[in-house]
C-alpha atoms as a PDB file:
ATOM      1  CA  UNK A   1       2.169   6.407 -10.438  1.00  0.00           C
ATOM      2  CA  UNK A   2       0.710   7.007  -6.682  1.00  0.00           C
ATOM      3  CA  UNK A   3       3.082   5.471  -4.613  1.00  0.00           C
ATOM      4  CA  UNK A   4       1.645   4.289  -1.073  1.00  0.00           C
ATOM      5  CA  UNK A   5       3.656   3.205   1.928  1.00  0.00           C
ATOM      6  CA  UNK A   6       3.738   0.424   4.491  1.00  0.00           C
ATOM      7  CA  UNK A   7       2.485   0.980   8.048  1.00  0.00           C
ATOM      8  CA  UNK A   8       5.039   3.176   9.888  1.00  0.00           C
ATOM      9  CA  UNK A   9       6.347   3.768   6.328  1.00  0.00           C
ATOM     10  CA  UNK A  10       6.366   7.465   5.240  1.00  0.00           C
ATOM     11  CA  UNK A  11       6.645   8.766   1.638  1.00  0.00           C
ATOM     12  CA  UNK A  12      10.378   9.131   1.774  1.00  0.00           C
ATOM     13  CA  UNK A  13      10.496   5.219   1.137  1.00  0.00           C
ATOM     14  CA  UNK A  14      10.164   5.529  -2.705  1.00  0.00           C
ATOM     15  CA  UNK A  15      12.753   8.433  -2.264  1.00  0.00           C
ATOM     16  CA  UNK A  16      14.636   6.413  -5.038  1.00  0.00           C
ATOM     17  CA  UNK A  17      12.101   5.152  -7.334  1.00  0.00           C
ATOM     18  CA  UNK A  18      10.854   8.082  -8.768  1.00  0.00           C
ATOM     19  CA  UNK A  19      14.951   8.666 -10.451  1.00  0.00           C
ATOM     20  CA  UNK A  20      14.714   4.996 -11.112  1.00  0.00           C
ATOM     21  CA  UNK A  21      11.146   4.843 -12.941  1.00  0.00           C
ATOM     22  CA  UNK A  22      10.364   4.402 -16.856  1.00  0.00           C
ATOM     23  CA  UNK A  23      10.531   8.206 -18.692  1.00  0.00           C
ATOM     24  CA  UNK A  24       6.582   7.214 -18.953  1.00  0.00           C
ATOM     25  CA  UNK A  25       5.718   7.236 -15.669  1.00  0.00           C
ATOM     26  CA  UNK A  26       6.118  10.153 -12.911  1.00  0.00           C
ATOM     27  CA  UNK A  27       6.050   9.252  -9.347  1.00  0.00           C
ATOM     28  CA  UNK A  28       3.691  10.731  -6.934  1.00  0.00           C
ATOM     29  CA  UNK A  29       4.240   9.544  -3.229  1.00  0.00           C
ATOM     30  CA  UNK A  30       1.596   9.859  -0.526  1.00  0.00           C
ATOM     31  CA  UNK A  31       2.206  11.581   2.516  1.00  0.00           C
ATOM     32  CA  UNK A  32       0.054   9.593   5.415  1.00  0.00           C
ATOM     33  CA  UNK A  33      -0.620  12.506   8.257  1.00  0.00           C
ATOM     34  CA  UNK A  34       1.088  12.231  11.293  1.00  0.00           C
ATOM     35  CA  UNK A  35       4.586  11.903  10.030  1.00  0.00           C
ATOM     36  CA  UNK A  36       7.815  13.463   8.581  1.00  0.00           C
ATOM     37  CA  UNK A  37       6.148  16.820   6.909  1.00  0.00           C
ATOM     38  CA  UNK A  38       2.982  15.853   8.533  1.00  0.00           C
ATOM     39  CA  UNK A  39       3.799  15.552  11.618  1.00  0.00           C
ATOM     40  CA  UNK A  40       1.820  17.645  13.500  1.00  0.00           C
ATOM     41  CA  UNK A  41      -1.647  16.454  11.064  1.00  0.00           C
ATOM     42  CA  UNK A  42      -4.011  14.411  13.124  1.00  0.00           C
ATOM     43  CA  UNK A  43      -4.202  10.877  12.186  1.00  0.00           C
ATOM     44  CA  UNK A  44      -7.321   9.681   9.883  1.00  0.00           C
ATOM     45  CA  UNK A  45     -10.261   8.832  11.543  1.00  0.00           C
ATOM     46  CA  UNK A  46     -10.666   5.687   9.799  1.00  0.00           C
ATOM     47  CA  UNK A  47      -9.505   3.767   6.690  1.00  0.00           C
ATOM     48  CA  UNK A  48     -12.272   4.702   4.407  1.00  0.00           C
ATOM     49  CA  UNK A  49     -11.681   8.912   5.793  1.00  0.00           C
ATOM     50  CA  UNK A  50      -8.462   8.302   4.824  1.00  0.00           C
ATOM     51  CA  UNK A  51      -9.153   6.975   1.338  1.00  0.00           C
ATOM     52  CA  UNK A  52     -11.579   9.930   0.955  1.00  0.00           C
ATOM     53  CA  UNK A  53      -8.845  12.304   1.945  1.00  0.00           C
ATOM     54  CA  UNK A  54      -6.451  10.982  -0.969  1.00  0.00           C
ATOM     55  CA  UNK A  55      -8.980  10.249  -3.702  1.00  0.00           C
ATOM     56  CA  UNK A  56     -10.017  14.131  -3.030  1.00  0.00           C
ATOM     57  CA  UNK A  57      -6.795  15.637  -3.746  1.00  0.00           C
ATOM     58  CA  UNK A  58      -6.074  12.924  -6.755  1.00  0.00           C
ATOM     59  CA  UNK A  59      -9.276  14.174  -8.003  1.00  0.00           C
ATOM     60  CA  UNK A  60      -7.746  17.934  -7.777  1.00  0.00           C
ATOM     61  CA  UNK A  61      -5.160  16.913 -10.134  1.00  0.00           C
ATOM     62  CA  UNK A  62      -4.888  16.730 -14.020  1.00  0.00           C
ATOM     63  CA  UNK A  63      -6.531  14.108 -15.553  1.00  0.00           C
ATOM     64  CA  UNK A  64      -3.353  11.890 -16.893  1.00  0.00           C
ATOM     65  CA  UNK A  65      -3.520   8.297 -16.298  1.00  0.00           C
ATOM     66  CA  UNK A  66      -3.493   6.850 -12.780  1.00  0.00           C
ATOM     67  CA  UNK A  67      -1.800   3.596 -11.725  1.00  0.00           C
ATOM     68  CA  UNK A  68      -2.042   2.860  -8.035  1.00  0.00           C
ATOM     69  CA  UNK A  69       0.810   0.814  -5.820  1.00  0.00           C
ATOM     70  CA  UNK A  70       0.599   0.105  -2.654  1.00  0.00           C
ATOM     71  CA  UNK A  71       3.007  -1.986  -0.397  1.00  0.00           C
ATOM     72  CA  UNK A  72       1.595  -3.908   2.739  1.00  0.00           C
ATOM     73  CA  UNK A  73      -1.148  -1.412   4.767  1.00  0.00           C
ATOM     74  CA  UNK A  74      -0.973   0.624   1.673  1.00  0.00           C
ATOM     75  CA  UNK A  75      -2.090  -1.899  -0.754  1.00  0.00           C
ATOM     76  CA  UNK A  76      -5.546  -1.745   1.595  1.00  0.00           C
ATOM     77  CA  UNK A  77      -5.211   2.098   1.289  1.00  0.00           C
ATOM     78  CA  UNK A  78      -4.924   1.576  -2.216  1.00  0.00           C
ATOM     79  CA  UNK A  79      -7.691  -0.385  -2.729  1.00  0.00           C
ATOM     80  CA  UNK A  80     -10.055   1.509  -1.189  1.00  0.00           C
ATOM     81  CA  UNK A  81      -8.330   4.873  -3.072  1.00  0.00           C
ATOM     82  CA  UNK A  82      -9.379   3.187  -6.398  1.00  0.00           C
ATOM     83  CA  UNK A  83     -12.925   2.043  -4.336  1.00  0.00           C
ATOM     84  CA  UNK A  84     -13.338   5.816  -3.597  1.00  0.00           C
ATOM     85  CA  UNK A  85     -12.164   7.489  -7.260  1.00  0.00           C
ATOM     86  CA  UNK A  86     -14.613   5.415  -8.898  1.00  0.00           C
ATOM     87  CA  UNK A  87     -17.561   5.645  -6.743  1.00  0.00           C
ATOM     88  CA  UNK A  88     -17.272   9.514  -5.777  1.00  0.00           C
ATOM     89  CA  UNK A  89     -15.224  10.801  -8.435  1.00  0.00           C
ATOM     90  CA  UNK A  90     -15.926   9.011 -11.599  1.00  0.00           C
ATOM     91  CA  UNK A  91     -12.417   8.058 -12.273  1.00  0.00           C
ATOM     92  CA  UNK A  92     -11.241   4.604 -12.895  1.00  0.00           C
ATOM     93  CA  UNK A  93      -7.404   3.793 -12.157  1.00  0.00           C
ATOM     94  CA  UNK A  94      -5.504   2.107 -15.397  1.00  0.00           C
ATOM     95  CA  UNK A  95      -4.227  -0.095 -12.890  1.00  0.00           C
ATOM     96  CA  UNK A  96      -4.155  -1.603  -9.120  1.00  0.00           C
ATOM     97  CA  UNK A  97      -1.416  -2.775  -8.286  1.00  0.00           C
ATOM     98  CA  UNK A  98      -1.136  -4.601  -4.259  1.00  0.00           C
ATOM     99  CA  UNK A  99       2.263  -5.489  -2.798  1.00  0.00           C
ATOM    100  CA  UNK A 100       2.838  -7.760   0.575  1.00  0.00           C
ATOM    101  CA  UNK A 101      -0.723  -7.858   1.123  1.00  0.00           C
ATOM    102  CA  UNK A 102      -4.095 -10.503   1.219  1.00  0.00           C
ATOM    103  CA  UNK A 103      -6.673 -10.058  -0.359  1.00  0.00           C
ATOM    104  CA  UNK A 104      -9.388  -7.247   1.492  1.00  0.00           C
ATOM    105  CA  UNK A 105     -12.137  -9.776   1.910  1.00  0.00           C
ATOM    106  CA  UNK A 106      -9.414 -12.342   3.869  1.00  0.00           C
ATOM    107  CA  UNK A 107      -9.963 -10.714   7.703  1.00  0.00           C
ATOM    108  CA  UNK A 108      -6.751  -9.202   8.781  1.00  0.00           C
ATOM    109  CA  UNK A 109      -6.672 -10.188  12.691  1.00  0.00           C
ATOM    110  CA  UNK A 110      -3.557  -9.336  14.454  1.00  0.00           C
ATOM    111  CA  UNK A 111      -3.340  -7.055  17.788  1.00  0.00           C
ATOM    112  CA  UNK A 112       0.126  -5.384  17.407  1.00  0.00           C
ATOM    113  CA  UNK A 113      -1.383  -2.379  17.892  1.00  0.00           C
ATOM    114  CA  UNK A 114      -2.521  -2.813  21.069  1.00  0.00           C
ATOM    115  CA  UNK A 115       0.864  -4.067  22.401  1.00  0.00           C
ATOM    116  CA  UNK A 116       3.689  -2.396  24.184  1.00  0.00           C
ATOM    117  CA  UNK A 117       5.985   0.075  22.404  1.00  0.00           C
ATOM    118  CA  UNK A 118       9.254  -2.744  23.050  1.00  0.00           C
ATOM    119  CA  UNK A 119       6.417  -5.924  21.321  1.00  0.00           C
ATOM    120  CA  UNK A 120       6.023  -3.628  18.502  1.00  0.00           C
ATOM    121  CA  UNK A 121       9.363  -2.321  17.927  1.00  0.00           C
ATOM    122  CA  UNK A 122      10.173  -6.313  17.627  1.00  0.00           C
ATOM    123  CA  UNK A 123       7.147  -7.177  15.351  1.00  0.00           C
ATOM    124  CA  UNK A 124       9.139  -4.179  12.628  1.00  0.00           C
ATOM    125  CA  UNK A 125      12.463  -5.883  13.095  1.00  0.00           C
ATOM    126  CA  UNK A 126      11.515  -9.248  12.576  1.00  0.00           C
ATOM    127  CA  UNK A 127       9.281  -7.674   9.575  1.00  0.00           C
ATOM    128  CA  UNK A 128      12.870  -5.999   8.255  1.00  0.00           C
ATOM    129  CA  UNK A 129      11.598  -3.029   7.207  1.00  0.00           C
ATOM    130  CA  UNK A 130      12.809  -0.979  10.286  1.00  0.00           C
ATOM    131  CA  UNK A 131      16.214  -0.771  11.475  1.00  0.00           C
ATOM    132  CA  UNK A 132      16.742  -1.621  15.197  1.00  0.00           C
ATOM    133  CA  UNK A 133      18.629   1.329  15.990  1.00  0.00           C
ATOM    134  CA  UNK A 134      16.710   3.552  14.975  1.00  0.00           C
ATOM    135  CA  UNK A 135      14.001   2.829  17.355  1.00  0.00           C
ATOM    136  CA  UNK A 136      16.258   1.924  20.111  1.00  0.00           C
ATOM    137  CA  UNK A 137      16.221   5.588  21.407  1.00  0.00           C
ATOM    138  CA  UNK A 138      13.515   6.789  23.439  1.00  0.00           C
ATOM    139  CA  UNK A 139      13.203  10.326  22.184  1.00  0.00           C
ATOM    140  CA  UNK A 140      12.912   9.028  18.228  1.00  0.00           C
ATOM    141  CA  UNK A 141      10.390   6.316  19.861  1.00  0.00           C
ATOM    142  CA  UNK A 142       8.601   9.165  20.666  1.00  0.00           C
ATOM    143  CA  UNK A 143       8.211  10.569  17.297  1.00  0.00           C
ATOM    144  CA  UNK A 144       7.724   7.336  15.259  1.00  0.00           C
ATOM    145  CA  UNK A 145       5.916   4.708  17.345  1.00  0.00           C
ATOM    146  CA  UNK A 146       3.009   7.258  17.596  1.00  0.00           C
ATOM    147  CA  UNK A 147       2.486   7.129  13.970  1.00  0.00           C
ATOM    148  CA  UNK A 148       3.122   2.907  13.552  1.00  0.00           C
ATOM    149  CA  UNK A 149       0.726   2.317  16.101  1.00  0.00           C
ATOM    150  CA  UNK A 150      -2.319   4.365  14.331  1.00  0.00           C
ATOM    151  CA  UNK A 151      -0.768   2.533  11.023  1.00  0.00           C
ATOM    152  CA  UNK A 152      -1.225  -1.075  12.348  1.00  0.00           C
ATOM    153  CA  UNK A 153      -4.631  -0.351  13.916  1.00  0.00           C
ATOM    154  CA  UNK A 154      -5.908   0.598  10.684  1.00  0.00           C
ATOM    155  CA  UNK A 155      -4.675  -2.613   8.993  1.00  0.00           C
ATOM    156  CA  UNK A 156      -5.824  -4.965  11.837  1.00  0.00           C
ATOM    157  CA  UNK A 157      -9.041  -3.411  12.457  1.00  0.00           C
ATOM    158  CA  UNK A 158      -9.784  -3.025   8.774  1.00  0.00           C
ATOM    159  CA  UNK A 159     -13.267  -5.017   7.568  1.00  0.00           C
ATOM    160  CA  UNK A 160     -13.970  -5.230   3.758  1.00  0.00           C
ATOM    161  CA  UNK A 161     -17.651  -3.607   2.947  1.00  0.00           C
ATOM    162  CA  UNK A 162     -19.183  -5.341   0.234  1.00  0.00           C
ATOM    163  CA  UNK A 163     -19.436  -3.120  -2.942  1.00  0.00           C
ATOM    164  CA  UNK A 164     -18.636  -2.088  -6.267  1.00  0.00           C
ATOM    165  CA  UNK A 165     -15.196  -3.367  -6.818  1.00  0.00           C
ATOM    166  CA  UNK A 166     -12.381  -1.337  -9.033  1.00  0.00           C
ATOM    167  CA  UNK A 167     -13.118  -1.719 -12.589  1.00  0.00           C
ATOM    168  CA  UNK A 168      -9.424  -1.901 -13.464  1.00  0.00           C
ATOM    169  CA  UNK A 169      -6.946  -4.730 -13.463  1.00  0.00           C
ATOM    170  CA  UNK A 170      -5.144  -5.675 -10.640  1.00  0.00           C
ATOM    171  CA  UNK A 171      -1.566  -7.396  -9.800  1.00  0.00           C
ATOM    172  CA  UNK A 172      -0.403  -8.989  -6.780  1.00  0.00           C
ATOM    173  CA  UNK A 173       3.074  -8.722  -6.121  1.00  0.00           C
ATOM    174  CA  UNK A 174       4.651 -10.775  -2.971  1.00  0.00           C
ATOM    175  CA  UNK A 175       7.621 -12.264  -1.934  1.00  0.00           C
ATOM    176  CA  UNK A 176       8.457 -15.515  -1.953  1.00  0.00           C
ATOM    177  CA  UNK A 177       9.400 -16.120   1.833  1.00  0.00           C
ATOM    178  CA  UNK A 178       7.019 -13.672   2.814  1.00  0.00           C
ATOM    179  CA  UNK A 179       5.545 -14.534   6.332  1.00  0.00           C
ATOM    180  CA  UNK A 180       2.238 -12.270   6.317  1.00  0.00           C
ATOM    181  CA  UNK A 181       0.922 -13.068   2.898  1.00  0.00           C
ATOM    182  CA  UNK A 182       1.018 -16.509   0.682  1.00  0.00           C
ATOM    183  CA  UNK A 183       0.206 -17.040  -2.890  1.00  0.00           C
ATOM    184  CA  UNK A 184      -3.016 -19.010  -2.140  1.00  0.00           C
ATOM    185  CA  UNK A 185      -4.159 -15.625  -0.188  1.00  0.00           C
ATOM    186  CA  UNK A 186      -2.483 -13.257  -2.417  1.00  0.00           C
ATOM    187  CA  UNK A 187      -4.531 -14.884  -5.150  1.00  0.00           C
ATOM    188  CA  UNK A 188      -7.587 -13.835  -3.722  1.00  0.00           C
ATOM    189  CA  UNK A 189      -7.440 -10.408  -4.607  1.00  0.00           C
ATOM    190  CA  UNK A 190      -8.752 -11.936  -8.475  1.00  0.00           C
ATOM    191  CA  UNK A 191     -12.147 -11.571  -6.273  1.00  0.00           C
ATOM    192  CA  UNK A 192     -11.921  -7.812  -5.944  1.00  0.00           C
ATOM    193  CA  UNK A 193     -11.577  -6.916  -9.268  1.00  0.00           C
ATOM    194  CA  UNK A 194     -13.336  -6.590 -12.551  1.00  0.00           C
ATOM    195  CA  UNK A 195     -10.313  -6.515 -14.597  1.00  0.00           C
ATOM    196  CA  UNK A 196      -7.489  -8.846 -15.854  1.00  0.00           C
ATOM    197  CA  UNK A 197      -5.402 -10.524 -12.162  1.00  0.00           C
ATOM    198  CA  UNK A 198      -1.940 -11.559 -12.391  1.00  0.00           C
ATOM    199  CA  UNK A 199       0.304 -12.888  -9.679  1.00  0.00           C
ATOM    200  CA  UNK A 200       4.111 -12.193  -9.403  1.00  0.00           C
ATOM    201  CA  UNK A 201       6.330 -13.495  -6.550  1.00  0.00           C
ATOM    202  CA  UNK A 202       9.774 -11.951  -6.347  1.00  0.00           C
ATOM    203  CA  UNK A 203      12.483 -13.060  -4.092  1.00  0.00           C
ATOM    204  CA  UNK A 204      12.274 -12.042  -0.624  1.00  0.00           C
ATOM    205  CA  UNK A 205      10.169 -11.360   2.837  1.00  0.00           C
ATOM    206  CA  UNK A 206       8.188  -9.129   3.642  1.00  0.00           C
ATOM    207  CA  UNK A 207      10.370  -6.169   2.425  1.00  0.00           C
ATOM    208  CA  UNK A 208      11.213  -8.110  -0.511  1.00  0.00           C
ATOM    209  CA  UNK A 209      10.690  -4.809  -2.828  1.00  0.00           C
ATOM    210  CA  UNK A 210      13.794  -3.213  -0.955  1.00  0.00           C
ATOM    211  CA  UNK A 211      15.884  -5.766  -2.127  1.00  0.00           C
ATOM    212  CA  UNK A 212      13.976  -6.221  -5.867  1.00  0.00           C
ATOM    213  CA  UNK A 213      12.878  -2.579  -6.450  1.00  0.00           C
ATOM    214  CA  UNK A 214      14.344  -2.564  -9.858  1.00  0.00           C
ATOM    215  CA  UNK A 215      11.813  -5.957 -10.651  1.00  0.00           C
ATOM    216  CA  UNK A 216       8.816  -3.880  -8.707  1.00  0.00           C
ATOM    217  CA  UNK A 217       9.891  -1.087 -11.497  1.00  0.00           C
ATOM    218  CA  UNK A 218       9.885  -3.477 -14.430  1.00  0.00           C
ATOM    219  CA  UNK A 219       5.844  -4.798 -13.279  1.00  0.00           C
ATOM    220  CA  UNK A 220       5.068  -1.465 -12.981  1.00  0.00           C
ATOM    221  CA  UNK A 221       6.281   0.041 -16.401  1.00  0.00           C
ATOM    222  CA  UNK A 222       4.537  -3.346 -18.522  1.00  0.00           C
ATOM    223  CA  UNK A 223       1.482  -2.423 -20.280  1.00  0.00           C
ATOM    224  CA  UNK A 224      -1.363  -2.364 -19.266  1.00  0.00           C
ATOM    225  CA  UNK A 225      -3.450  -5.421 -20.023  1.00  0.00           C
ATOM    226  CA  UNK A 226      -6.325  -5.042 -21.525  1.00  0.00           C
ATOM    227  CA  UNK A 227      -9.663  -6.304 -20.413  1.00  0.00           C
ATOM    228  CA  UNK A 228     -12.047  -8.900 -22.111  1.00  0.00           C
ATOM    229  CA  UNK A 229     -13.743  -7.913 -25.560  1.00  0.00           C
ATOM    230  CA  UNK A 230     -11.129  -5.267 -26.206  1.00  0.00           C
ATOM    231  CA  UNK A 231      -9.290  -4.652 -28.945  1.00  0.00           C
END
């Protein structure tokens, strides 16, 4: 299970799932550069370098089973990870699954990036996946907003290339009060794949999975479905 975080999000936000997780599945979290132990790793040039980067060193690994999650930005960097394994490294995820997020073709728009380091620090609070305080001091401003800056100009300057699309199934997961992502768009991402789709909406906002982690789990350990004409 490749776990992939939000924008500003670092791999220490599945800290707990990987304890919490069916015996069948082992966690692996993803480390964007730029933060915690990567902090002094130069950002990725671009979403699809960054997808390149990952699929690489999943590539490097044994060849057990992979099941992709993604919340928010990382549901795009998911995407494109499964994109990338299949096209360059003829591996096909068991699963996709895309958390808080539209669908790739649905343009992204937003400018938070370009705002001012107090705008942006308000956009994450009123997301509620950052805690106030912990921004509120200038010196770990200086650390972190570098980092959630490069993370939200990725998402909002994202554009989906037409291609092959992941030959896996995929499932949406939102929640239900969620401001950034709705089930009509949500829906959307039955477009991208050419596998089963299911939709599940939890209770919650945007960080709804902090709140219903243990549901998250449960979607994440069901079988796999299987696709048309199999057996």
């Amino acid at each position: 299970m490749v776990l992939l975080p939000h924008a500003g999000g670092a791999a220490s936000f599945y800290a707990d799932w990987a304890a919490a997780m069916s015996p069948t599945l082992e966690a692996v979290t993803v480390q964007y550069p730029g933060r915690e132990d990567r902090l002094a790793d130069p950002f990725a040039m671009g979403m699809a370098a960054l997808a390149e980067d990952i699929a690489s060193a999943l590539s490097e690994q044994d060849s057990r089973p992979i099941v992709l999650f993604g919340h928010s930005l990382g549901a795009l960097v998911a995407y494109e990870v499964a994109r990338t394994l299949e096209s360059r490294y003829c591996t096909t995820p068991v699963r996709l699954v895309v958390s808080g997020r539209r669908a790739p073709s649905d343009p992204p728009g937003g400018a938070v990036h370009l705002m001012s380091d107090d705008a942006i620090v308000k956009e994450l609070i009123e997301l509620g996946g950052t805690s106030g305080d912990l921004l509120a001091d200038p010196d770990t401003r200086s650390v972190f907003l570098p980092a959630i800056r490069e993370d939200f100009r990725l998402a909002e300057t994202y554009r989906h290339v037409a291609g092959v699309e992941p030959n896996c199934p995929i499932s949406s997961v939102i929640g239900s009060e969620d401001t950034e992502v709705n089930a009509a768009q949500a829906k959307r991402w039955v477009e991208h794949s050419r596998g089963p789709f299911d939709l599940n909406i939890l209770p919650g906002g945007h960080f709804y999975l902090l709140e219903q982690a243990e549901a998250v789990l449960d979607i994440l350990a069901r079988p796999v479905p299987m696709k048309k004409g199999e057996q």
